[in-house]
Protein backbone atom coordinates (compact mmCIF):
# COMPACT_ATOMS: atom_id res chain seq x y z
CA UNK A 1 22.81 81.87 -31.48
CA UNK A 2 24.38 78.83 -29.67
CA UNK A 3 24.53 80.46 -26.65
CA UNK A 4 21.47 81.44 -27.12
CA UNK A 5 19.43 78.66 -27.54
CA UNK A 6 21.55 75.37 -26.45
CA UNK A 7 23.29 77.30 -23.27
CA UNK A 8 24.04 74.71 -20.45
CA UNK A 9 23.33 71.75 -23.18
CA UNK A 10 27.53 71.59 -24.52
CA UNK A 11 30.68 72.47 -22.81
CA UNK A 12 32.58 73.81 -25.77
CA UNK A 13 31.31 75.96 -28.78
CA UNK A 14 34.38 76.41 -31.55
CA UNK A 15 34.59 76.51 -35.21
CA UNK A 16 34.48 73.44 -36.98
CA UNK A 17 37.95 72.46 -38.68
CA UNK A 18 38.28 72.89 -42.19
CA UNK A 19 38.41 69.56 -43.83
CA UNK A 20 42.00 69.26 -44.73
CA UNK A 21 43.47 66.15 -43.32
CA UNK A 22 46.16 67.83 -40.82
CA UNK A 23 43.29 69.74 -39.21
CA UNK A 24 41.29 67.31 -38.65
CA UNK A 25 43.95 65.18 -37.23
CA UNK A 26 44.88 68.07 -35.11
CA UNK A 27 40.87 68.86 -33.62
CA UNK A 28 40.61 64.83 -33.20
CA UNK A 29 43.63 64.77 -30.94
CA UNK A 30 42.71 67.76 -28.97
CA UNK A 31 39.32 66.93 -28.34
CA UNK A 32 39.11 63.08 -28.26
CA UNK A 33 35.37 62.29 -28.85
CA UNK A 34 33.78 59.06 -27.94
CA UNK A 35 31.18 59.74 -31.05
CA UNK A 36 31.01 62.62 -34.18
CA UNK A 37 27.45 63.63 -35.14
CA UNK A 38 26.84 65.61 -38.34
CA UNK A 39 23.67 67.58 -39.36
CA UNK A 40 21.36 67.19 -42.60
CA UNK A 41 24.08 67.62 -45.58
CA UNK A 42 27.09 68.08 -44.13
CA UNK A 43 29.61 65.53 -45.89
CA UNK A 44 32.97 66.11 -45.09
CA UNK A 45 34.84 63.58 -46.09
CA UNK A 46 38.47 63.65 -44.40
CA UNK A 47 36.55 63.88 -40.60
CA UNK A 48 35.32 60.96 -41.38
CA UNK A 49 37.47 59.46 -43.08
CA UNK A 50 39.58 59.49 -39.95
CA UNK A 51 36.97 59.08 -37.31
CA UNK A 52 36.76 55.65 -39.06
CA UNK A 53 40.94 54.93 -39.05
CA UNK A 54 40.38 56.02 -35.01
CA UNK A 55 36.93 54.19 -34.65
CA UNK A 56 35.36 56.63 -33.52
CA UNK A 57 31.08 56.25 -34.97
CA UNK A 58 29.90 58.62 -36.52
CA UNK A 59 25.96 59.63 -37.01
CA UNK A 60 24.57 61.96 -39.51
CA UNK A 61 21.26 63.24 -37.99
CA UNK A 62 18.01 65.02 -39.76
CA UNK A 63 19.98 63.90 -43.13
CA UNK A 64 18.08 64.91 -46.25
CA UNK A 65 18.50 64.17 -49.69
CA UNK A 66 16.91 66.90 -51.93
CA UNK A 67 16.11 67.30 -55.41
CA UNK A 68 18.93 69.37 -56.24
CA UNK A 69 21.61 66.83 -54.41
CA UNK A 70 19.85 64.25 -55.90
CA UNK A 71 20.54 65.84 -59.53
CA UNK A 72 24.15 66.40 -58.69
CA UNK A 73 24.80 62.52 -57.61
CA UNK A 74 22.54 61.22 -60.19
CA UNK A 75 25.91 60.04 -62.67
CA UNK A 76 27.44 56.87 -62.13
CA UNK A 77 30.83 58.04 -61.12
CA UNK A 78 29.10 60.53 -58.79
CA UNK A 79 27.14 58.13 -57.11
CA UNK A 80 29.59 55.68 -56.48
CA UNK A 81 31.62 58.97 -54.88
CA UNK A 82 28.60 59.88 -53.15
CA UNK A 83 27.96 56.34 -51.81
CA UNK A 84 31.35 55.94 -50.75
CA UNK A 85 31.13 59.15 -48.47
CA UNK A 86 27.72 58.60 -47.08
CA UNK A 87 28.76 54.58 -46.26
CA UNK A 88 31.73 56.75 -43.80
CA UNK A 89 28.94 56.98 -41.13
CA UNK A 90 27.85 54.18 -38.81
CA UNK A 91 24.40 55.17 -38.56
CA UNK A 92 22.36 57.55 -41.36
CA UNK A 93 19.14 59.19 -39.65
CA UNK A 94 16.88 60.66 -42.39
CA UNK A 95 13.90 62.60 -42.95
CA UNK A 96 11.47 60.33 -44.80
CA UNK A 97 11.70 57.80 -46.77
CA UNK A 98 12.89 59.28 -49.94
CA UNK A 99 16.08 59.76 -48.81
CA UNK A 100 16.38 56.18 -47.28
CA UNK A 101 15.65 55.20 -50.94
CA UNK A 102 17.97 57.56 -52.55
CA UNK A 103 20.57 56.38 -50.47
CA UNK A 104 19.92 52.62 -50.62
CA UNK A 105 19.71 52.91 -54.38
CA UNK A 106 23.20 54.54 -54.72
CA UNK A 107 24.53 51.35 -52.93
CA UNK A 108 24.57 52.90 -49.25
CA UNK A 109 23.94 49.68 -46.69
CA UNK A 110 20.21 49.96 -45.73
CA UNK A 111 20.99 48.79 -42.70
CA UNK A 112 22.81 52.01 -41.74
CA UNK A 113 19.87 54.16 -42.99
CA UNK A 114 16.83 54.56 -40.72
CA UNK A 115 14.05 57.24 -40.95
CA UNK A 116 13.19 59.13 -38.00
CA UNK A 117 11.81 62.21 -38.70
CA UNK A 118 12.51 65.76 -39.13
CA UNK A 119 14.22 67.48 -36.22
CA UNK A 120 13.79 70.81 -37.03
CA UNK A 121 10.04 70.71 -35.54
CA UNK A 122 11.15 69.49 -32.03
CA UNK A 123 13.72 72.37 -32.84
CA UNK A 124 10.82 75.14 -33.65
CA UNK A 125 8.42 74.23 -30.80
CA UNK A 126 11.48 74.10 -28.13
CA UNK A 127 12.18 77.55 -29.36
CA UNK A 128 8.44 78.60 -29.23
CA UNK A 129 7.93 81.69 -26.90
CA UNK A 130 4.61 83.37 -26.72
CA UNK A 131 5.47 86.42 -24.83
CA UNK A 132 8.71 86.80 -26.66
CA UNK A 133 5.91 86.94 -29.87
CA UNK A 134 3.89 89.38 -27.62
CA UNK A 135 6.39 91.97 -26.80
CA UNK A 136 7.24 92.23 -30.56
CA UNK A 137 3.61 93.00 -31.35
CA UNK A 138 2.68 95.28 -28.40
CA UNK A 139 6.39 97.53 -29.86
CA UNK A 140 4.90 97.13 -33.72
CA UNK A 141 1.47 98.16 -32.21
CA UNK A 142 -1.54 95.27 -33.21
CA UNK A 143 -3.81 97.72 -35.28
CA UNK A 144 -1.88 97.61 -38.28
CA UNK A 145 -1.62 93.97 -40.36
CA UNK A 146 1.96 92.87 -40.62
CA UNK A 147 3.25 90.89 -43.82
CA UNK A 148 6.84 89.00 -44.04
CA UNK A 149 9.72 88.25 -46.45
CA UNK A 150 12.09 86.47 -44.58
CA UNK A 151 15.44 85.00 -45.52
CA UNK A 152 15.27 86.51 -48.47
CA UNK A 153 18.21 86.59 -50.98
CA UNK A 154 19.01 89.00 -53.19
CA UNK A 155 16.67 89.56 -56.19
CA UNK A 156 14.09 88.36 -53.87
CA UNK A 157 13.61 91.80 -51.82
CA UNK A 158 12.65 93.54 -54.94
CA UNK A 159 9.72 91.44 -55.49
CA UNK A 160 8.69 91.32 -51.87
CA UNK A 161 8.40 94.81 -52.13
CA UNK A 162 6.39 94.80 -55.54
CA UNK A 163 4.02 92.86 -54.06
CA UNK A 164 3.48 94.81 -50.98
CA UNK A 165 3.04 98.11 -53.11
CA UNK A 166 0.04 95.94 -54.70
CA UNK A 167 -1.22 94.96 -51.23
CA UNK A 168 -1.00 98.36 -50.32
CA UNK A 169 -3.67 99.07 -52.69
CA UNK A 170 -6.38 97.30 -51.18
CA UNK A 171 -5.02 97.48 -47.83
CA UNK A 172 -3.52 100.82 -47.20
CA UNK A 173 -2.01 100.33 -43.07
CA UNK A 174 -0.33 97.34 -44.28
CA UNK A 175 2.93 97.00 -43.22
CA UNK A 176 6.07 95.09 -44.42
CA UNK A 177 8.61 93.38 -42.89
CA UNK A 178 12.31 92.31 -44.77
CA UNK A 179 14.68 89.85 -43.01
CA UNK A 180 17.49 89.56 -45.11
CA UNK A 181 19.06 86.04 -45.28
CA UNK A 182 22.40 87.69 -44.21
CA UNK A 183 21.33 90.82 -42.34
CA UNK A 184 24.80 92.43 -43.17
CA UNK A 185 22.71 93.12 -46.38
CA UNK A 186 20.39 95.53 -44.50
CA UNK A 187 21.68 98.71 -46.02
CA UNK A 188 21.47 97.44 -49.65
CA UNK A 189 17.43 96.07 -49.19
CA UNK A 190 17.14 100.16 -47.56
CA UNK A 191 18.20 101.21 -50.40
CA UNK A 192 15.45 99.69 -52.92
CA UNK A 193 12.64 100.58 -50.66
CA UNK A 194 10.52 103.30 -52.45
CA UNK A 195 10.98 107.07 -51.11
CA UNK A 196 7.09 107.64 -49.94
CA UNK A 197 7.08 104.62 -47.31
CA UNK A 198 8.47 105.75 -43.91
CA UNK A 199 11.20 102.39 -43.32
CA UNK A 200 13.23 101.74 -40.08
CA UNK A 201 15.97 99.16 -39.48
CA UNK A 202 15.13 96.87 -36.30
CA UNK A 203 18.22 97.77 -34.55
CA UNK A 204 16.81 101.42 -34.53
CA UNK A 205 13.29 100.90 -33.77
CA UNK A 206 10.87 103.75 -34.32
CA UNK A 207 7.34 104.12 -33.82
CA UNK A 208 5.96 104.85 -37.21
CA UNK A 209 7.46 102.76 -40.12
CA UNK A 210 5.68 101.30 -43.13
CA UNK A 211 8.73 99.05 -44.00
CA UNK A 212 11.05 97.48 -41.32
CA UNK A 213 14.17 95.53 -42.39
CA UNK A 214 15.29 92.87 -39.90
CA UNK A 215 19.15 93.90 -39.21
CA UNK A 216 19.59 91.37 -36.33
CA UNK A 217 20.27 87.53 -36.20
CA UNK A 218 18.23 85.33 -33.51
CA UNK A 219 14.76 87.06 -33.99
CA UNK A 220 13.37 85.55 -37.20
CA UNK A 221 10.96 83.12 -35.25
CA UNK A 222 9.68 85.35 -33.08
CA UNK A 223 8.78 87.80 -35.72
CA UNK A 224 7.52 84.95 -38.35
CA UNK A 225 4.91 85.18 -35.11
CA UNK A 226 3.74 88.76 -35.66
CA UNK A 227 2.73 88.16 -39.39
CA UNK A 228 -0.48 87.67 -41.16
CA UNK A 229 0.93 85.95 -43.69
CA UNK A 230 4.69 85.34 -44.92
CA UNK A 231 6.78 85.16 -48.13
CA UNK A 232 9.94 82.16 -46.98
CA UNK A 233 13.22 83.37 -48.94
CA UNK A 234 15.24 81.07 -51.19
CA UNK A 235 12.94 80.38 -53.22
CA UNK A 236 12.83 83.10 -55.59
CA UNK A 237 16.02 81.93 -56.52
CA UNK A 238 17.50 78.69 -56.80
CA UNK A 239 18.80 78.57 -53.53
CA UNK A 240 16.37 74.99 -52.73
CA UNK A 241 14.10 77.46 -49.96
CA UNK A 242 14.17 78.63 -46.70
CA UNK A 243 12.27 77.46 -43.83
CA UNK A 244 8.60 77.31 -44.02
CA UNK A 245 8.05 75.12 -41.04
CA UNK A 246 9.00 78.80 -38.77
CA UNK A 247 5.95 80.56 -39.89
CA UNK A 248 3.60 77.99 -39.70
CA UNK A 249 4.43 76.71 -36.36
CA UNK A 250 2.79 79.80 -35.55
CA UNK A 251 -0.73 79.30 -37.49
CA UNK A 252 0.54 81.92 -40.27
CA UNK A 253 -0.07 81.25 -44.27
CA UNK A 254 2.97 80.65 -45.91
CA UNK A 255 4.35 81.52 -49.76
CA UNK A 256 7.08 80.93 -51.69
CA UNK A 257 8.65 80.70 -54.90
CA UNK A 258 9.18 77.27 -57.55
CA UNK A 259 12.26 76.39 -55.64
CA UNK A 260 11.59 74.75 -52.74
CA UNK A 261 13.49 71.72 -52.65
CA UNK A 262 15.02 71.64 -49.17
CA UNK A 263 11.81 71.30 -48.05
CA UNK A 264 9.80 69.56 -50.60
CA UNK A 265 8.38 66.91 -48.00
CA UNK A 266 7.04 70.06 -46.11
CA UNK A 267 5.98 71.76 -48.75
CA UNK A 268 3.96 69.23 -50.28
CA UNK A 269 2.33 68.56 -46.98
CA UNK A 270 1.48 72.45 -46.70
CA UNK A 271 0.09 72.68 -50.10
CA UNK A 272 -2.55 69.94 -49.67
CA UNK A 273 -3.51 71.32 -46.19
CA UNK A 274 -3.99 74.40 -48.04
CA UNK A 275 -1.76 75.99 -45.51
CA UNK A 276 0.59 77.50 -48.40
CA UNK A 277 0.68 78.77 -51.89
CA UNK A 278 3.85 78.75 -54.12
CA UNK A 279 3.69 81.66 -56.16
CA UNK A 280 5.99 81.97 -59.71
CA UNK A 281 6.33 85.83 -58.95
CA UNK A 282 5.40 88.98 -57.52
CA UNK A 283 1.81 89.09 -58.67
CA UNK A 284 1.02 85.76 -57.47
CA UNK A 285 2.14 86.50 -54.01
CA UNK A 286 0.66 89.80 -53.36
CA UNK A 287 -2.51 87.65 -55.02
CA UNK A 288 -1.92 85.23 -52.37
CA UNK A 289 -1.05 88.27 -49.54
CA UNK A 290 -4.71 89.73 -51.25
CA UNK A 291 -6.52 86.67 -50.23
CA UNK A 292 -4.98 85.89 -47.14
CA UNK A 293 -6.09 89.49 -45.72
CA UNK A 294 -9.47 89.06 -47.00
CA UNK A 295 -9.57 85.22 -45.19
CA UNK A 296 -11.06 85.07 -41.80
CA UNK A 297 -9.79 81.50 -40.84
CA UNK A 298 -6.82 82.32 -37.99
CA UNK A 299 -8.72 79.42 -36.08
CA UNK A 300 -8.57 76.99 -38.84
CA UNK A 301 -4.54 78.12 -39.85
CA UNK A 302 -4.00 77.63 -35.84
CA UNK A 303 -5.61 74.37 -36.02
CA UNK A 304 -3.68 73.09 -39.00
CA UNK A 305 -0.14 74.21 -37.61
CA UNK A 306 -1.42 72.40 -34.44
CA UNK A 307 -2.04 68.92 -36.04
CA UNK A 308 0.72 68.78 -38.17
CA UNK A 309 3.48 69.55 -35.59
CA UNK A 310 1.73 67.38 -32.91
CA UNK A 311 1.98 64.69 -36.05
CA UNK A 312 5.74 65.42 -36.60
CA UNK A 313 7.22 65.64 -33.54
CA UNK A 314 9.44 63.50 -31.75
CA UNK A 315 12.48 62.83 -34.40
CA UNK A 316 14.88 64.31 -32.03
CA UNK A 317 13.88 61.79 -29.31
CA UNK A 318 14.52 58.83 -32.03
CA UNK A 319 17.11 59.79 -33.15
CA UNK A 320 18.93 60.08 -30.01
CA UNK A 321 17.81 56.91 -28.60
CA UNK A 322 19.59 55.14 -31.97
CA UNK A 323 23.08 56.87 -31.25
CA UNK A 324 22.58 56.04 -27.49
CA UNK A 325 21.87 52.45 -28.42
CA UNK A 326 24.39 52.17 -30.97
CA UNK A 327 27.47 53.87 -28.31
CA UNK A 328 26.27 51.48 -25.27
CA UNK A 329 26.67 48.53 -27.54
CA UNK A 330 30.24 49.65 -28.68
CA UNK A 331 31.57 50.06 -25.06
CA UNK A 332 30.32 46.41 -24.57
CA UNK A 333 32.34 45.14 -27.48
């Protein structure tokens, strides 16, 4: 996937070091970095630890906050744990400002915390490729509606399925689509799918399928494109959701279960746009699957995904431009 998408953008691609001190110590003196930047929750406490004994600054970018770390730092002792950690980086780029405030009222300086945005949408429309999109359709064939479950975990691809059987009644040439979180768990979802649909794994393509389960890593977005409307995994379960910015950079309807806390600034936003519904269980979302097939409002959904994202974007840009800033002034120290 990082070749993928970021090839020509890094010279090296290796495993990050587990975070026992002599490792660390080891990568750091092999590698040498002028800076270390860290992504939305990673905390790991020896790197930073001794990027700070080194000086070497360190950034954490897209950093978020949510509910469920919130809950878990909420004690005094945690906090001050927490806030110790966090107060490791030079420079804290966040989200929105509830995690600014989180963080400042755990004791982090607020002069290390600034908000810039969410990253992930200059991510998504980057990534955005219509004709990747269009060759997917023209192998599914366009006749036939297309539904999604993606990243689900398990106990979620039983319901997904539940709730297609009930589509299925009102709309019998629906089809279904599965993307397992971790596609190694392909054979297991083929295994709950019900014997009188005709299923096919993506790796081995067919013509005629009723059910296809996603078996392949690095196609997720492209397919989220295909879909009249889609069911975002992690949710189900307490796993704090999935992401539900994918589907709806595309213009499709999005559902999902109570737990969406990883992206409860998203999800919020979707829900008043009436963009999304979150659903308690498999009724509700082949309800929602139901009304989203009867809807004839693609414009409108296209119109919506097209504000929002033109609203959002431009975190990665500010970001950058701090840790640029904040580097030039330390080689003029």
């Amino acid at each position: 996937m990082a070749e993928r998408l970021c090839s020509g953008l890094y010279d090296f691609h290796i495993y990050y070091p587990w975070d026992k001190t002599k490792f660390v110590r080891r990568a750091l003196d092999s590698l040498r970095p002028a800076a270390f930047v860290a992504a939305e929750t990673e905390l790991w406490p020896n790197m930073l630890g001794e990027c700070r004994e080194r000086g070497v600054p360190a950034f954490l970018v897209n950093g978020r906050i949510s509910d469920r770390t919130w809950r878990r730092i909420s004690g005094a002792l945690s906090k001050r744990i927490a806030a110790r950690a966090y107060s490791l980086f030079d420079k804290i780029l966040l989200r929105d400002e509830e995690d600014a405030r989180r963080l400042s009222s755990i004791g982090v300086d607020a002069a290390k915390l600034h908000v810039t945005g969410d990253g992930k949408v200059d991510a998504l429309l980057a990534r955005k490729d219509f004709s990747a999109r269009d060759e997917w359709l023209e192998k599914f064939g366009a006749e036939r509606p297309i539904f999604m479950a993606g990243s689900t975990h398990a106990g979620e691809d039983e319901k997904a399925l539940a709730a297609f059987e009930s589509l299925r009644g009102a709309l019998p040439d629906a089809r279904l689509i599965i993307a397992p979180r971790h596609p190694e768990r392909s054979d297991a979802v083929c295994r709950l799918i019900p014997p009188k649909y005709v299923f096919a794994k993506l790796s081995q393509l067919t013509p005629e399928w009723d059910i296809l389960i996603v078996d392949k890593i690095g196609v997720l977005f492209e397919l989220y494109g295909t879909a009249r409307a889609a069911f975002v995994g992690g949710s189900f379960t307490d796993d704090g959701g999935q992401n539900i910015l994918e589907p709806f950079s595309w213009g499709v309807p999005v559902q999902y279960g109570p737990h969406m806390e990883d992206f409860a600034q998203a999800s919020r936003a979707f829900l008043a746009m009436g963009a999304a519904d979150q659903v308690a269980d498999e009724k509700e979302l082949a309800d929602a699957w139901l009304r989203v097939a009867a809807a004839e409002e693609g414009a409108k959904r296209l119109e919506l995904s097209r504000r929002y994202f033109e609203k959002s974007r431009g975190a990665s840009a500010r970001a950058w431009k701090i840790i640029k800033n904040s580097l030039a002034r330390e080689e003029n120290r």
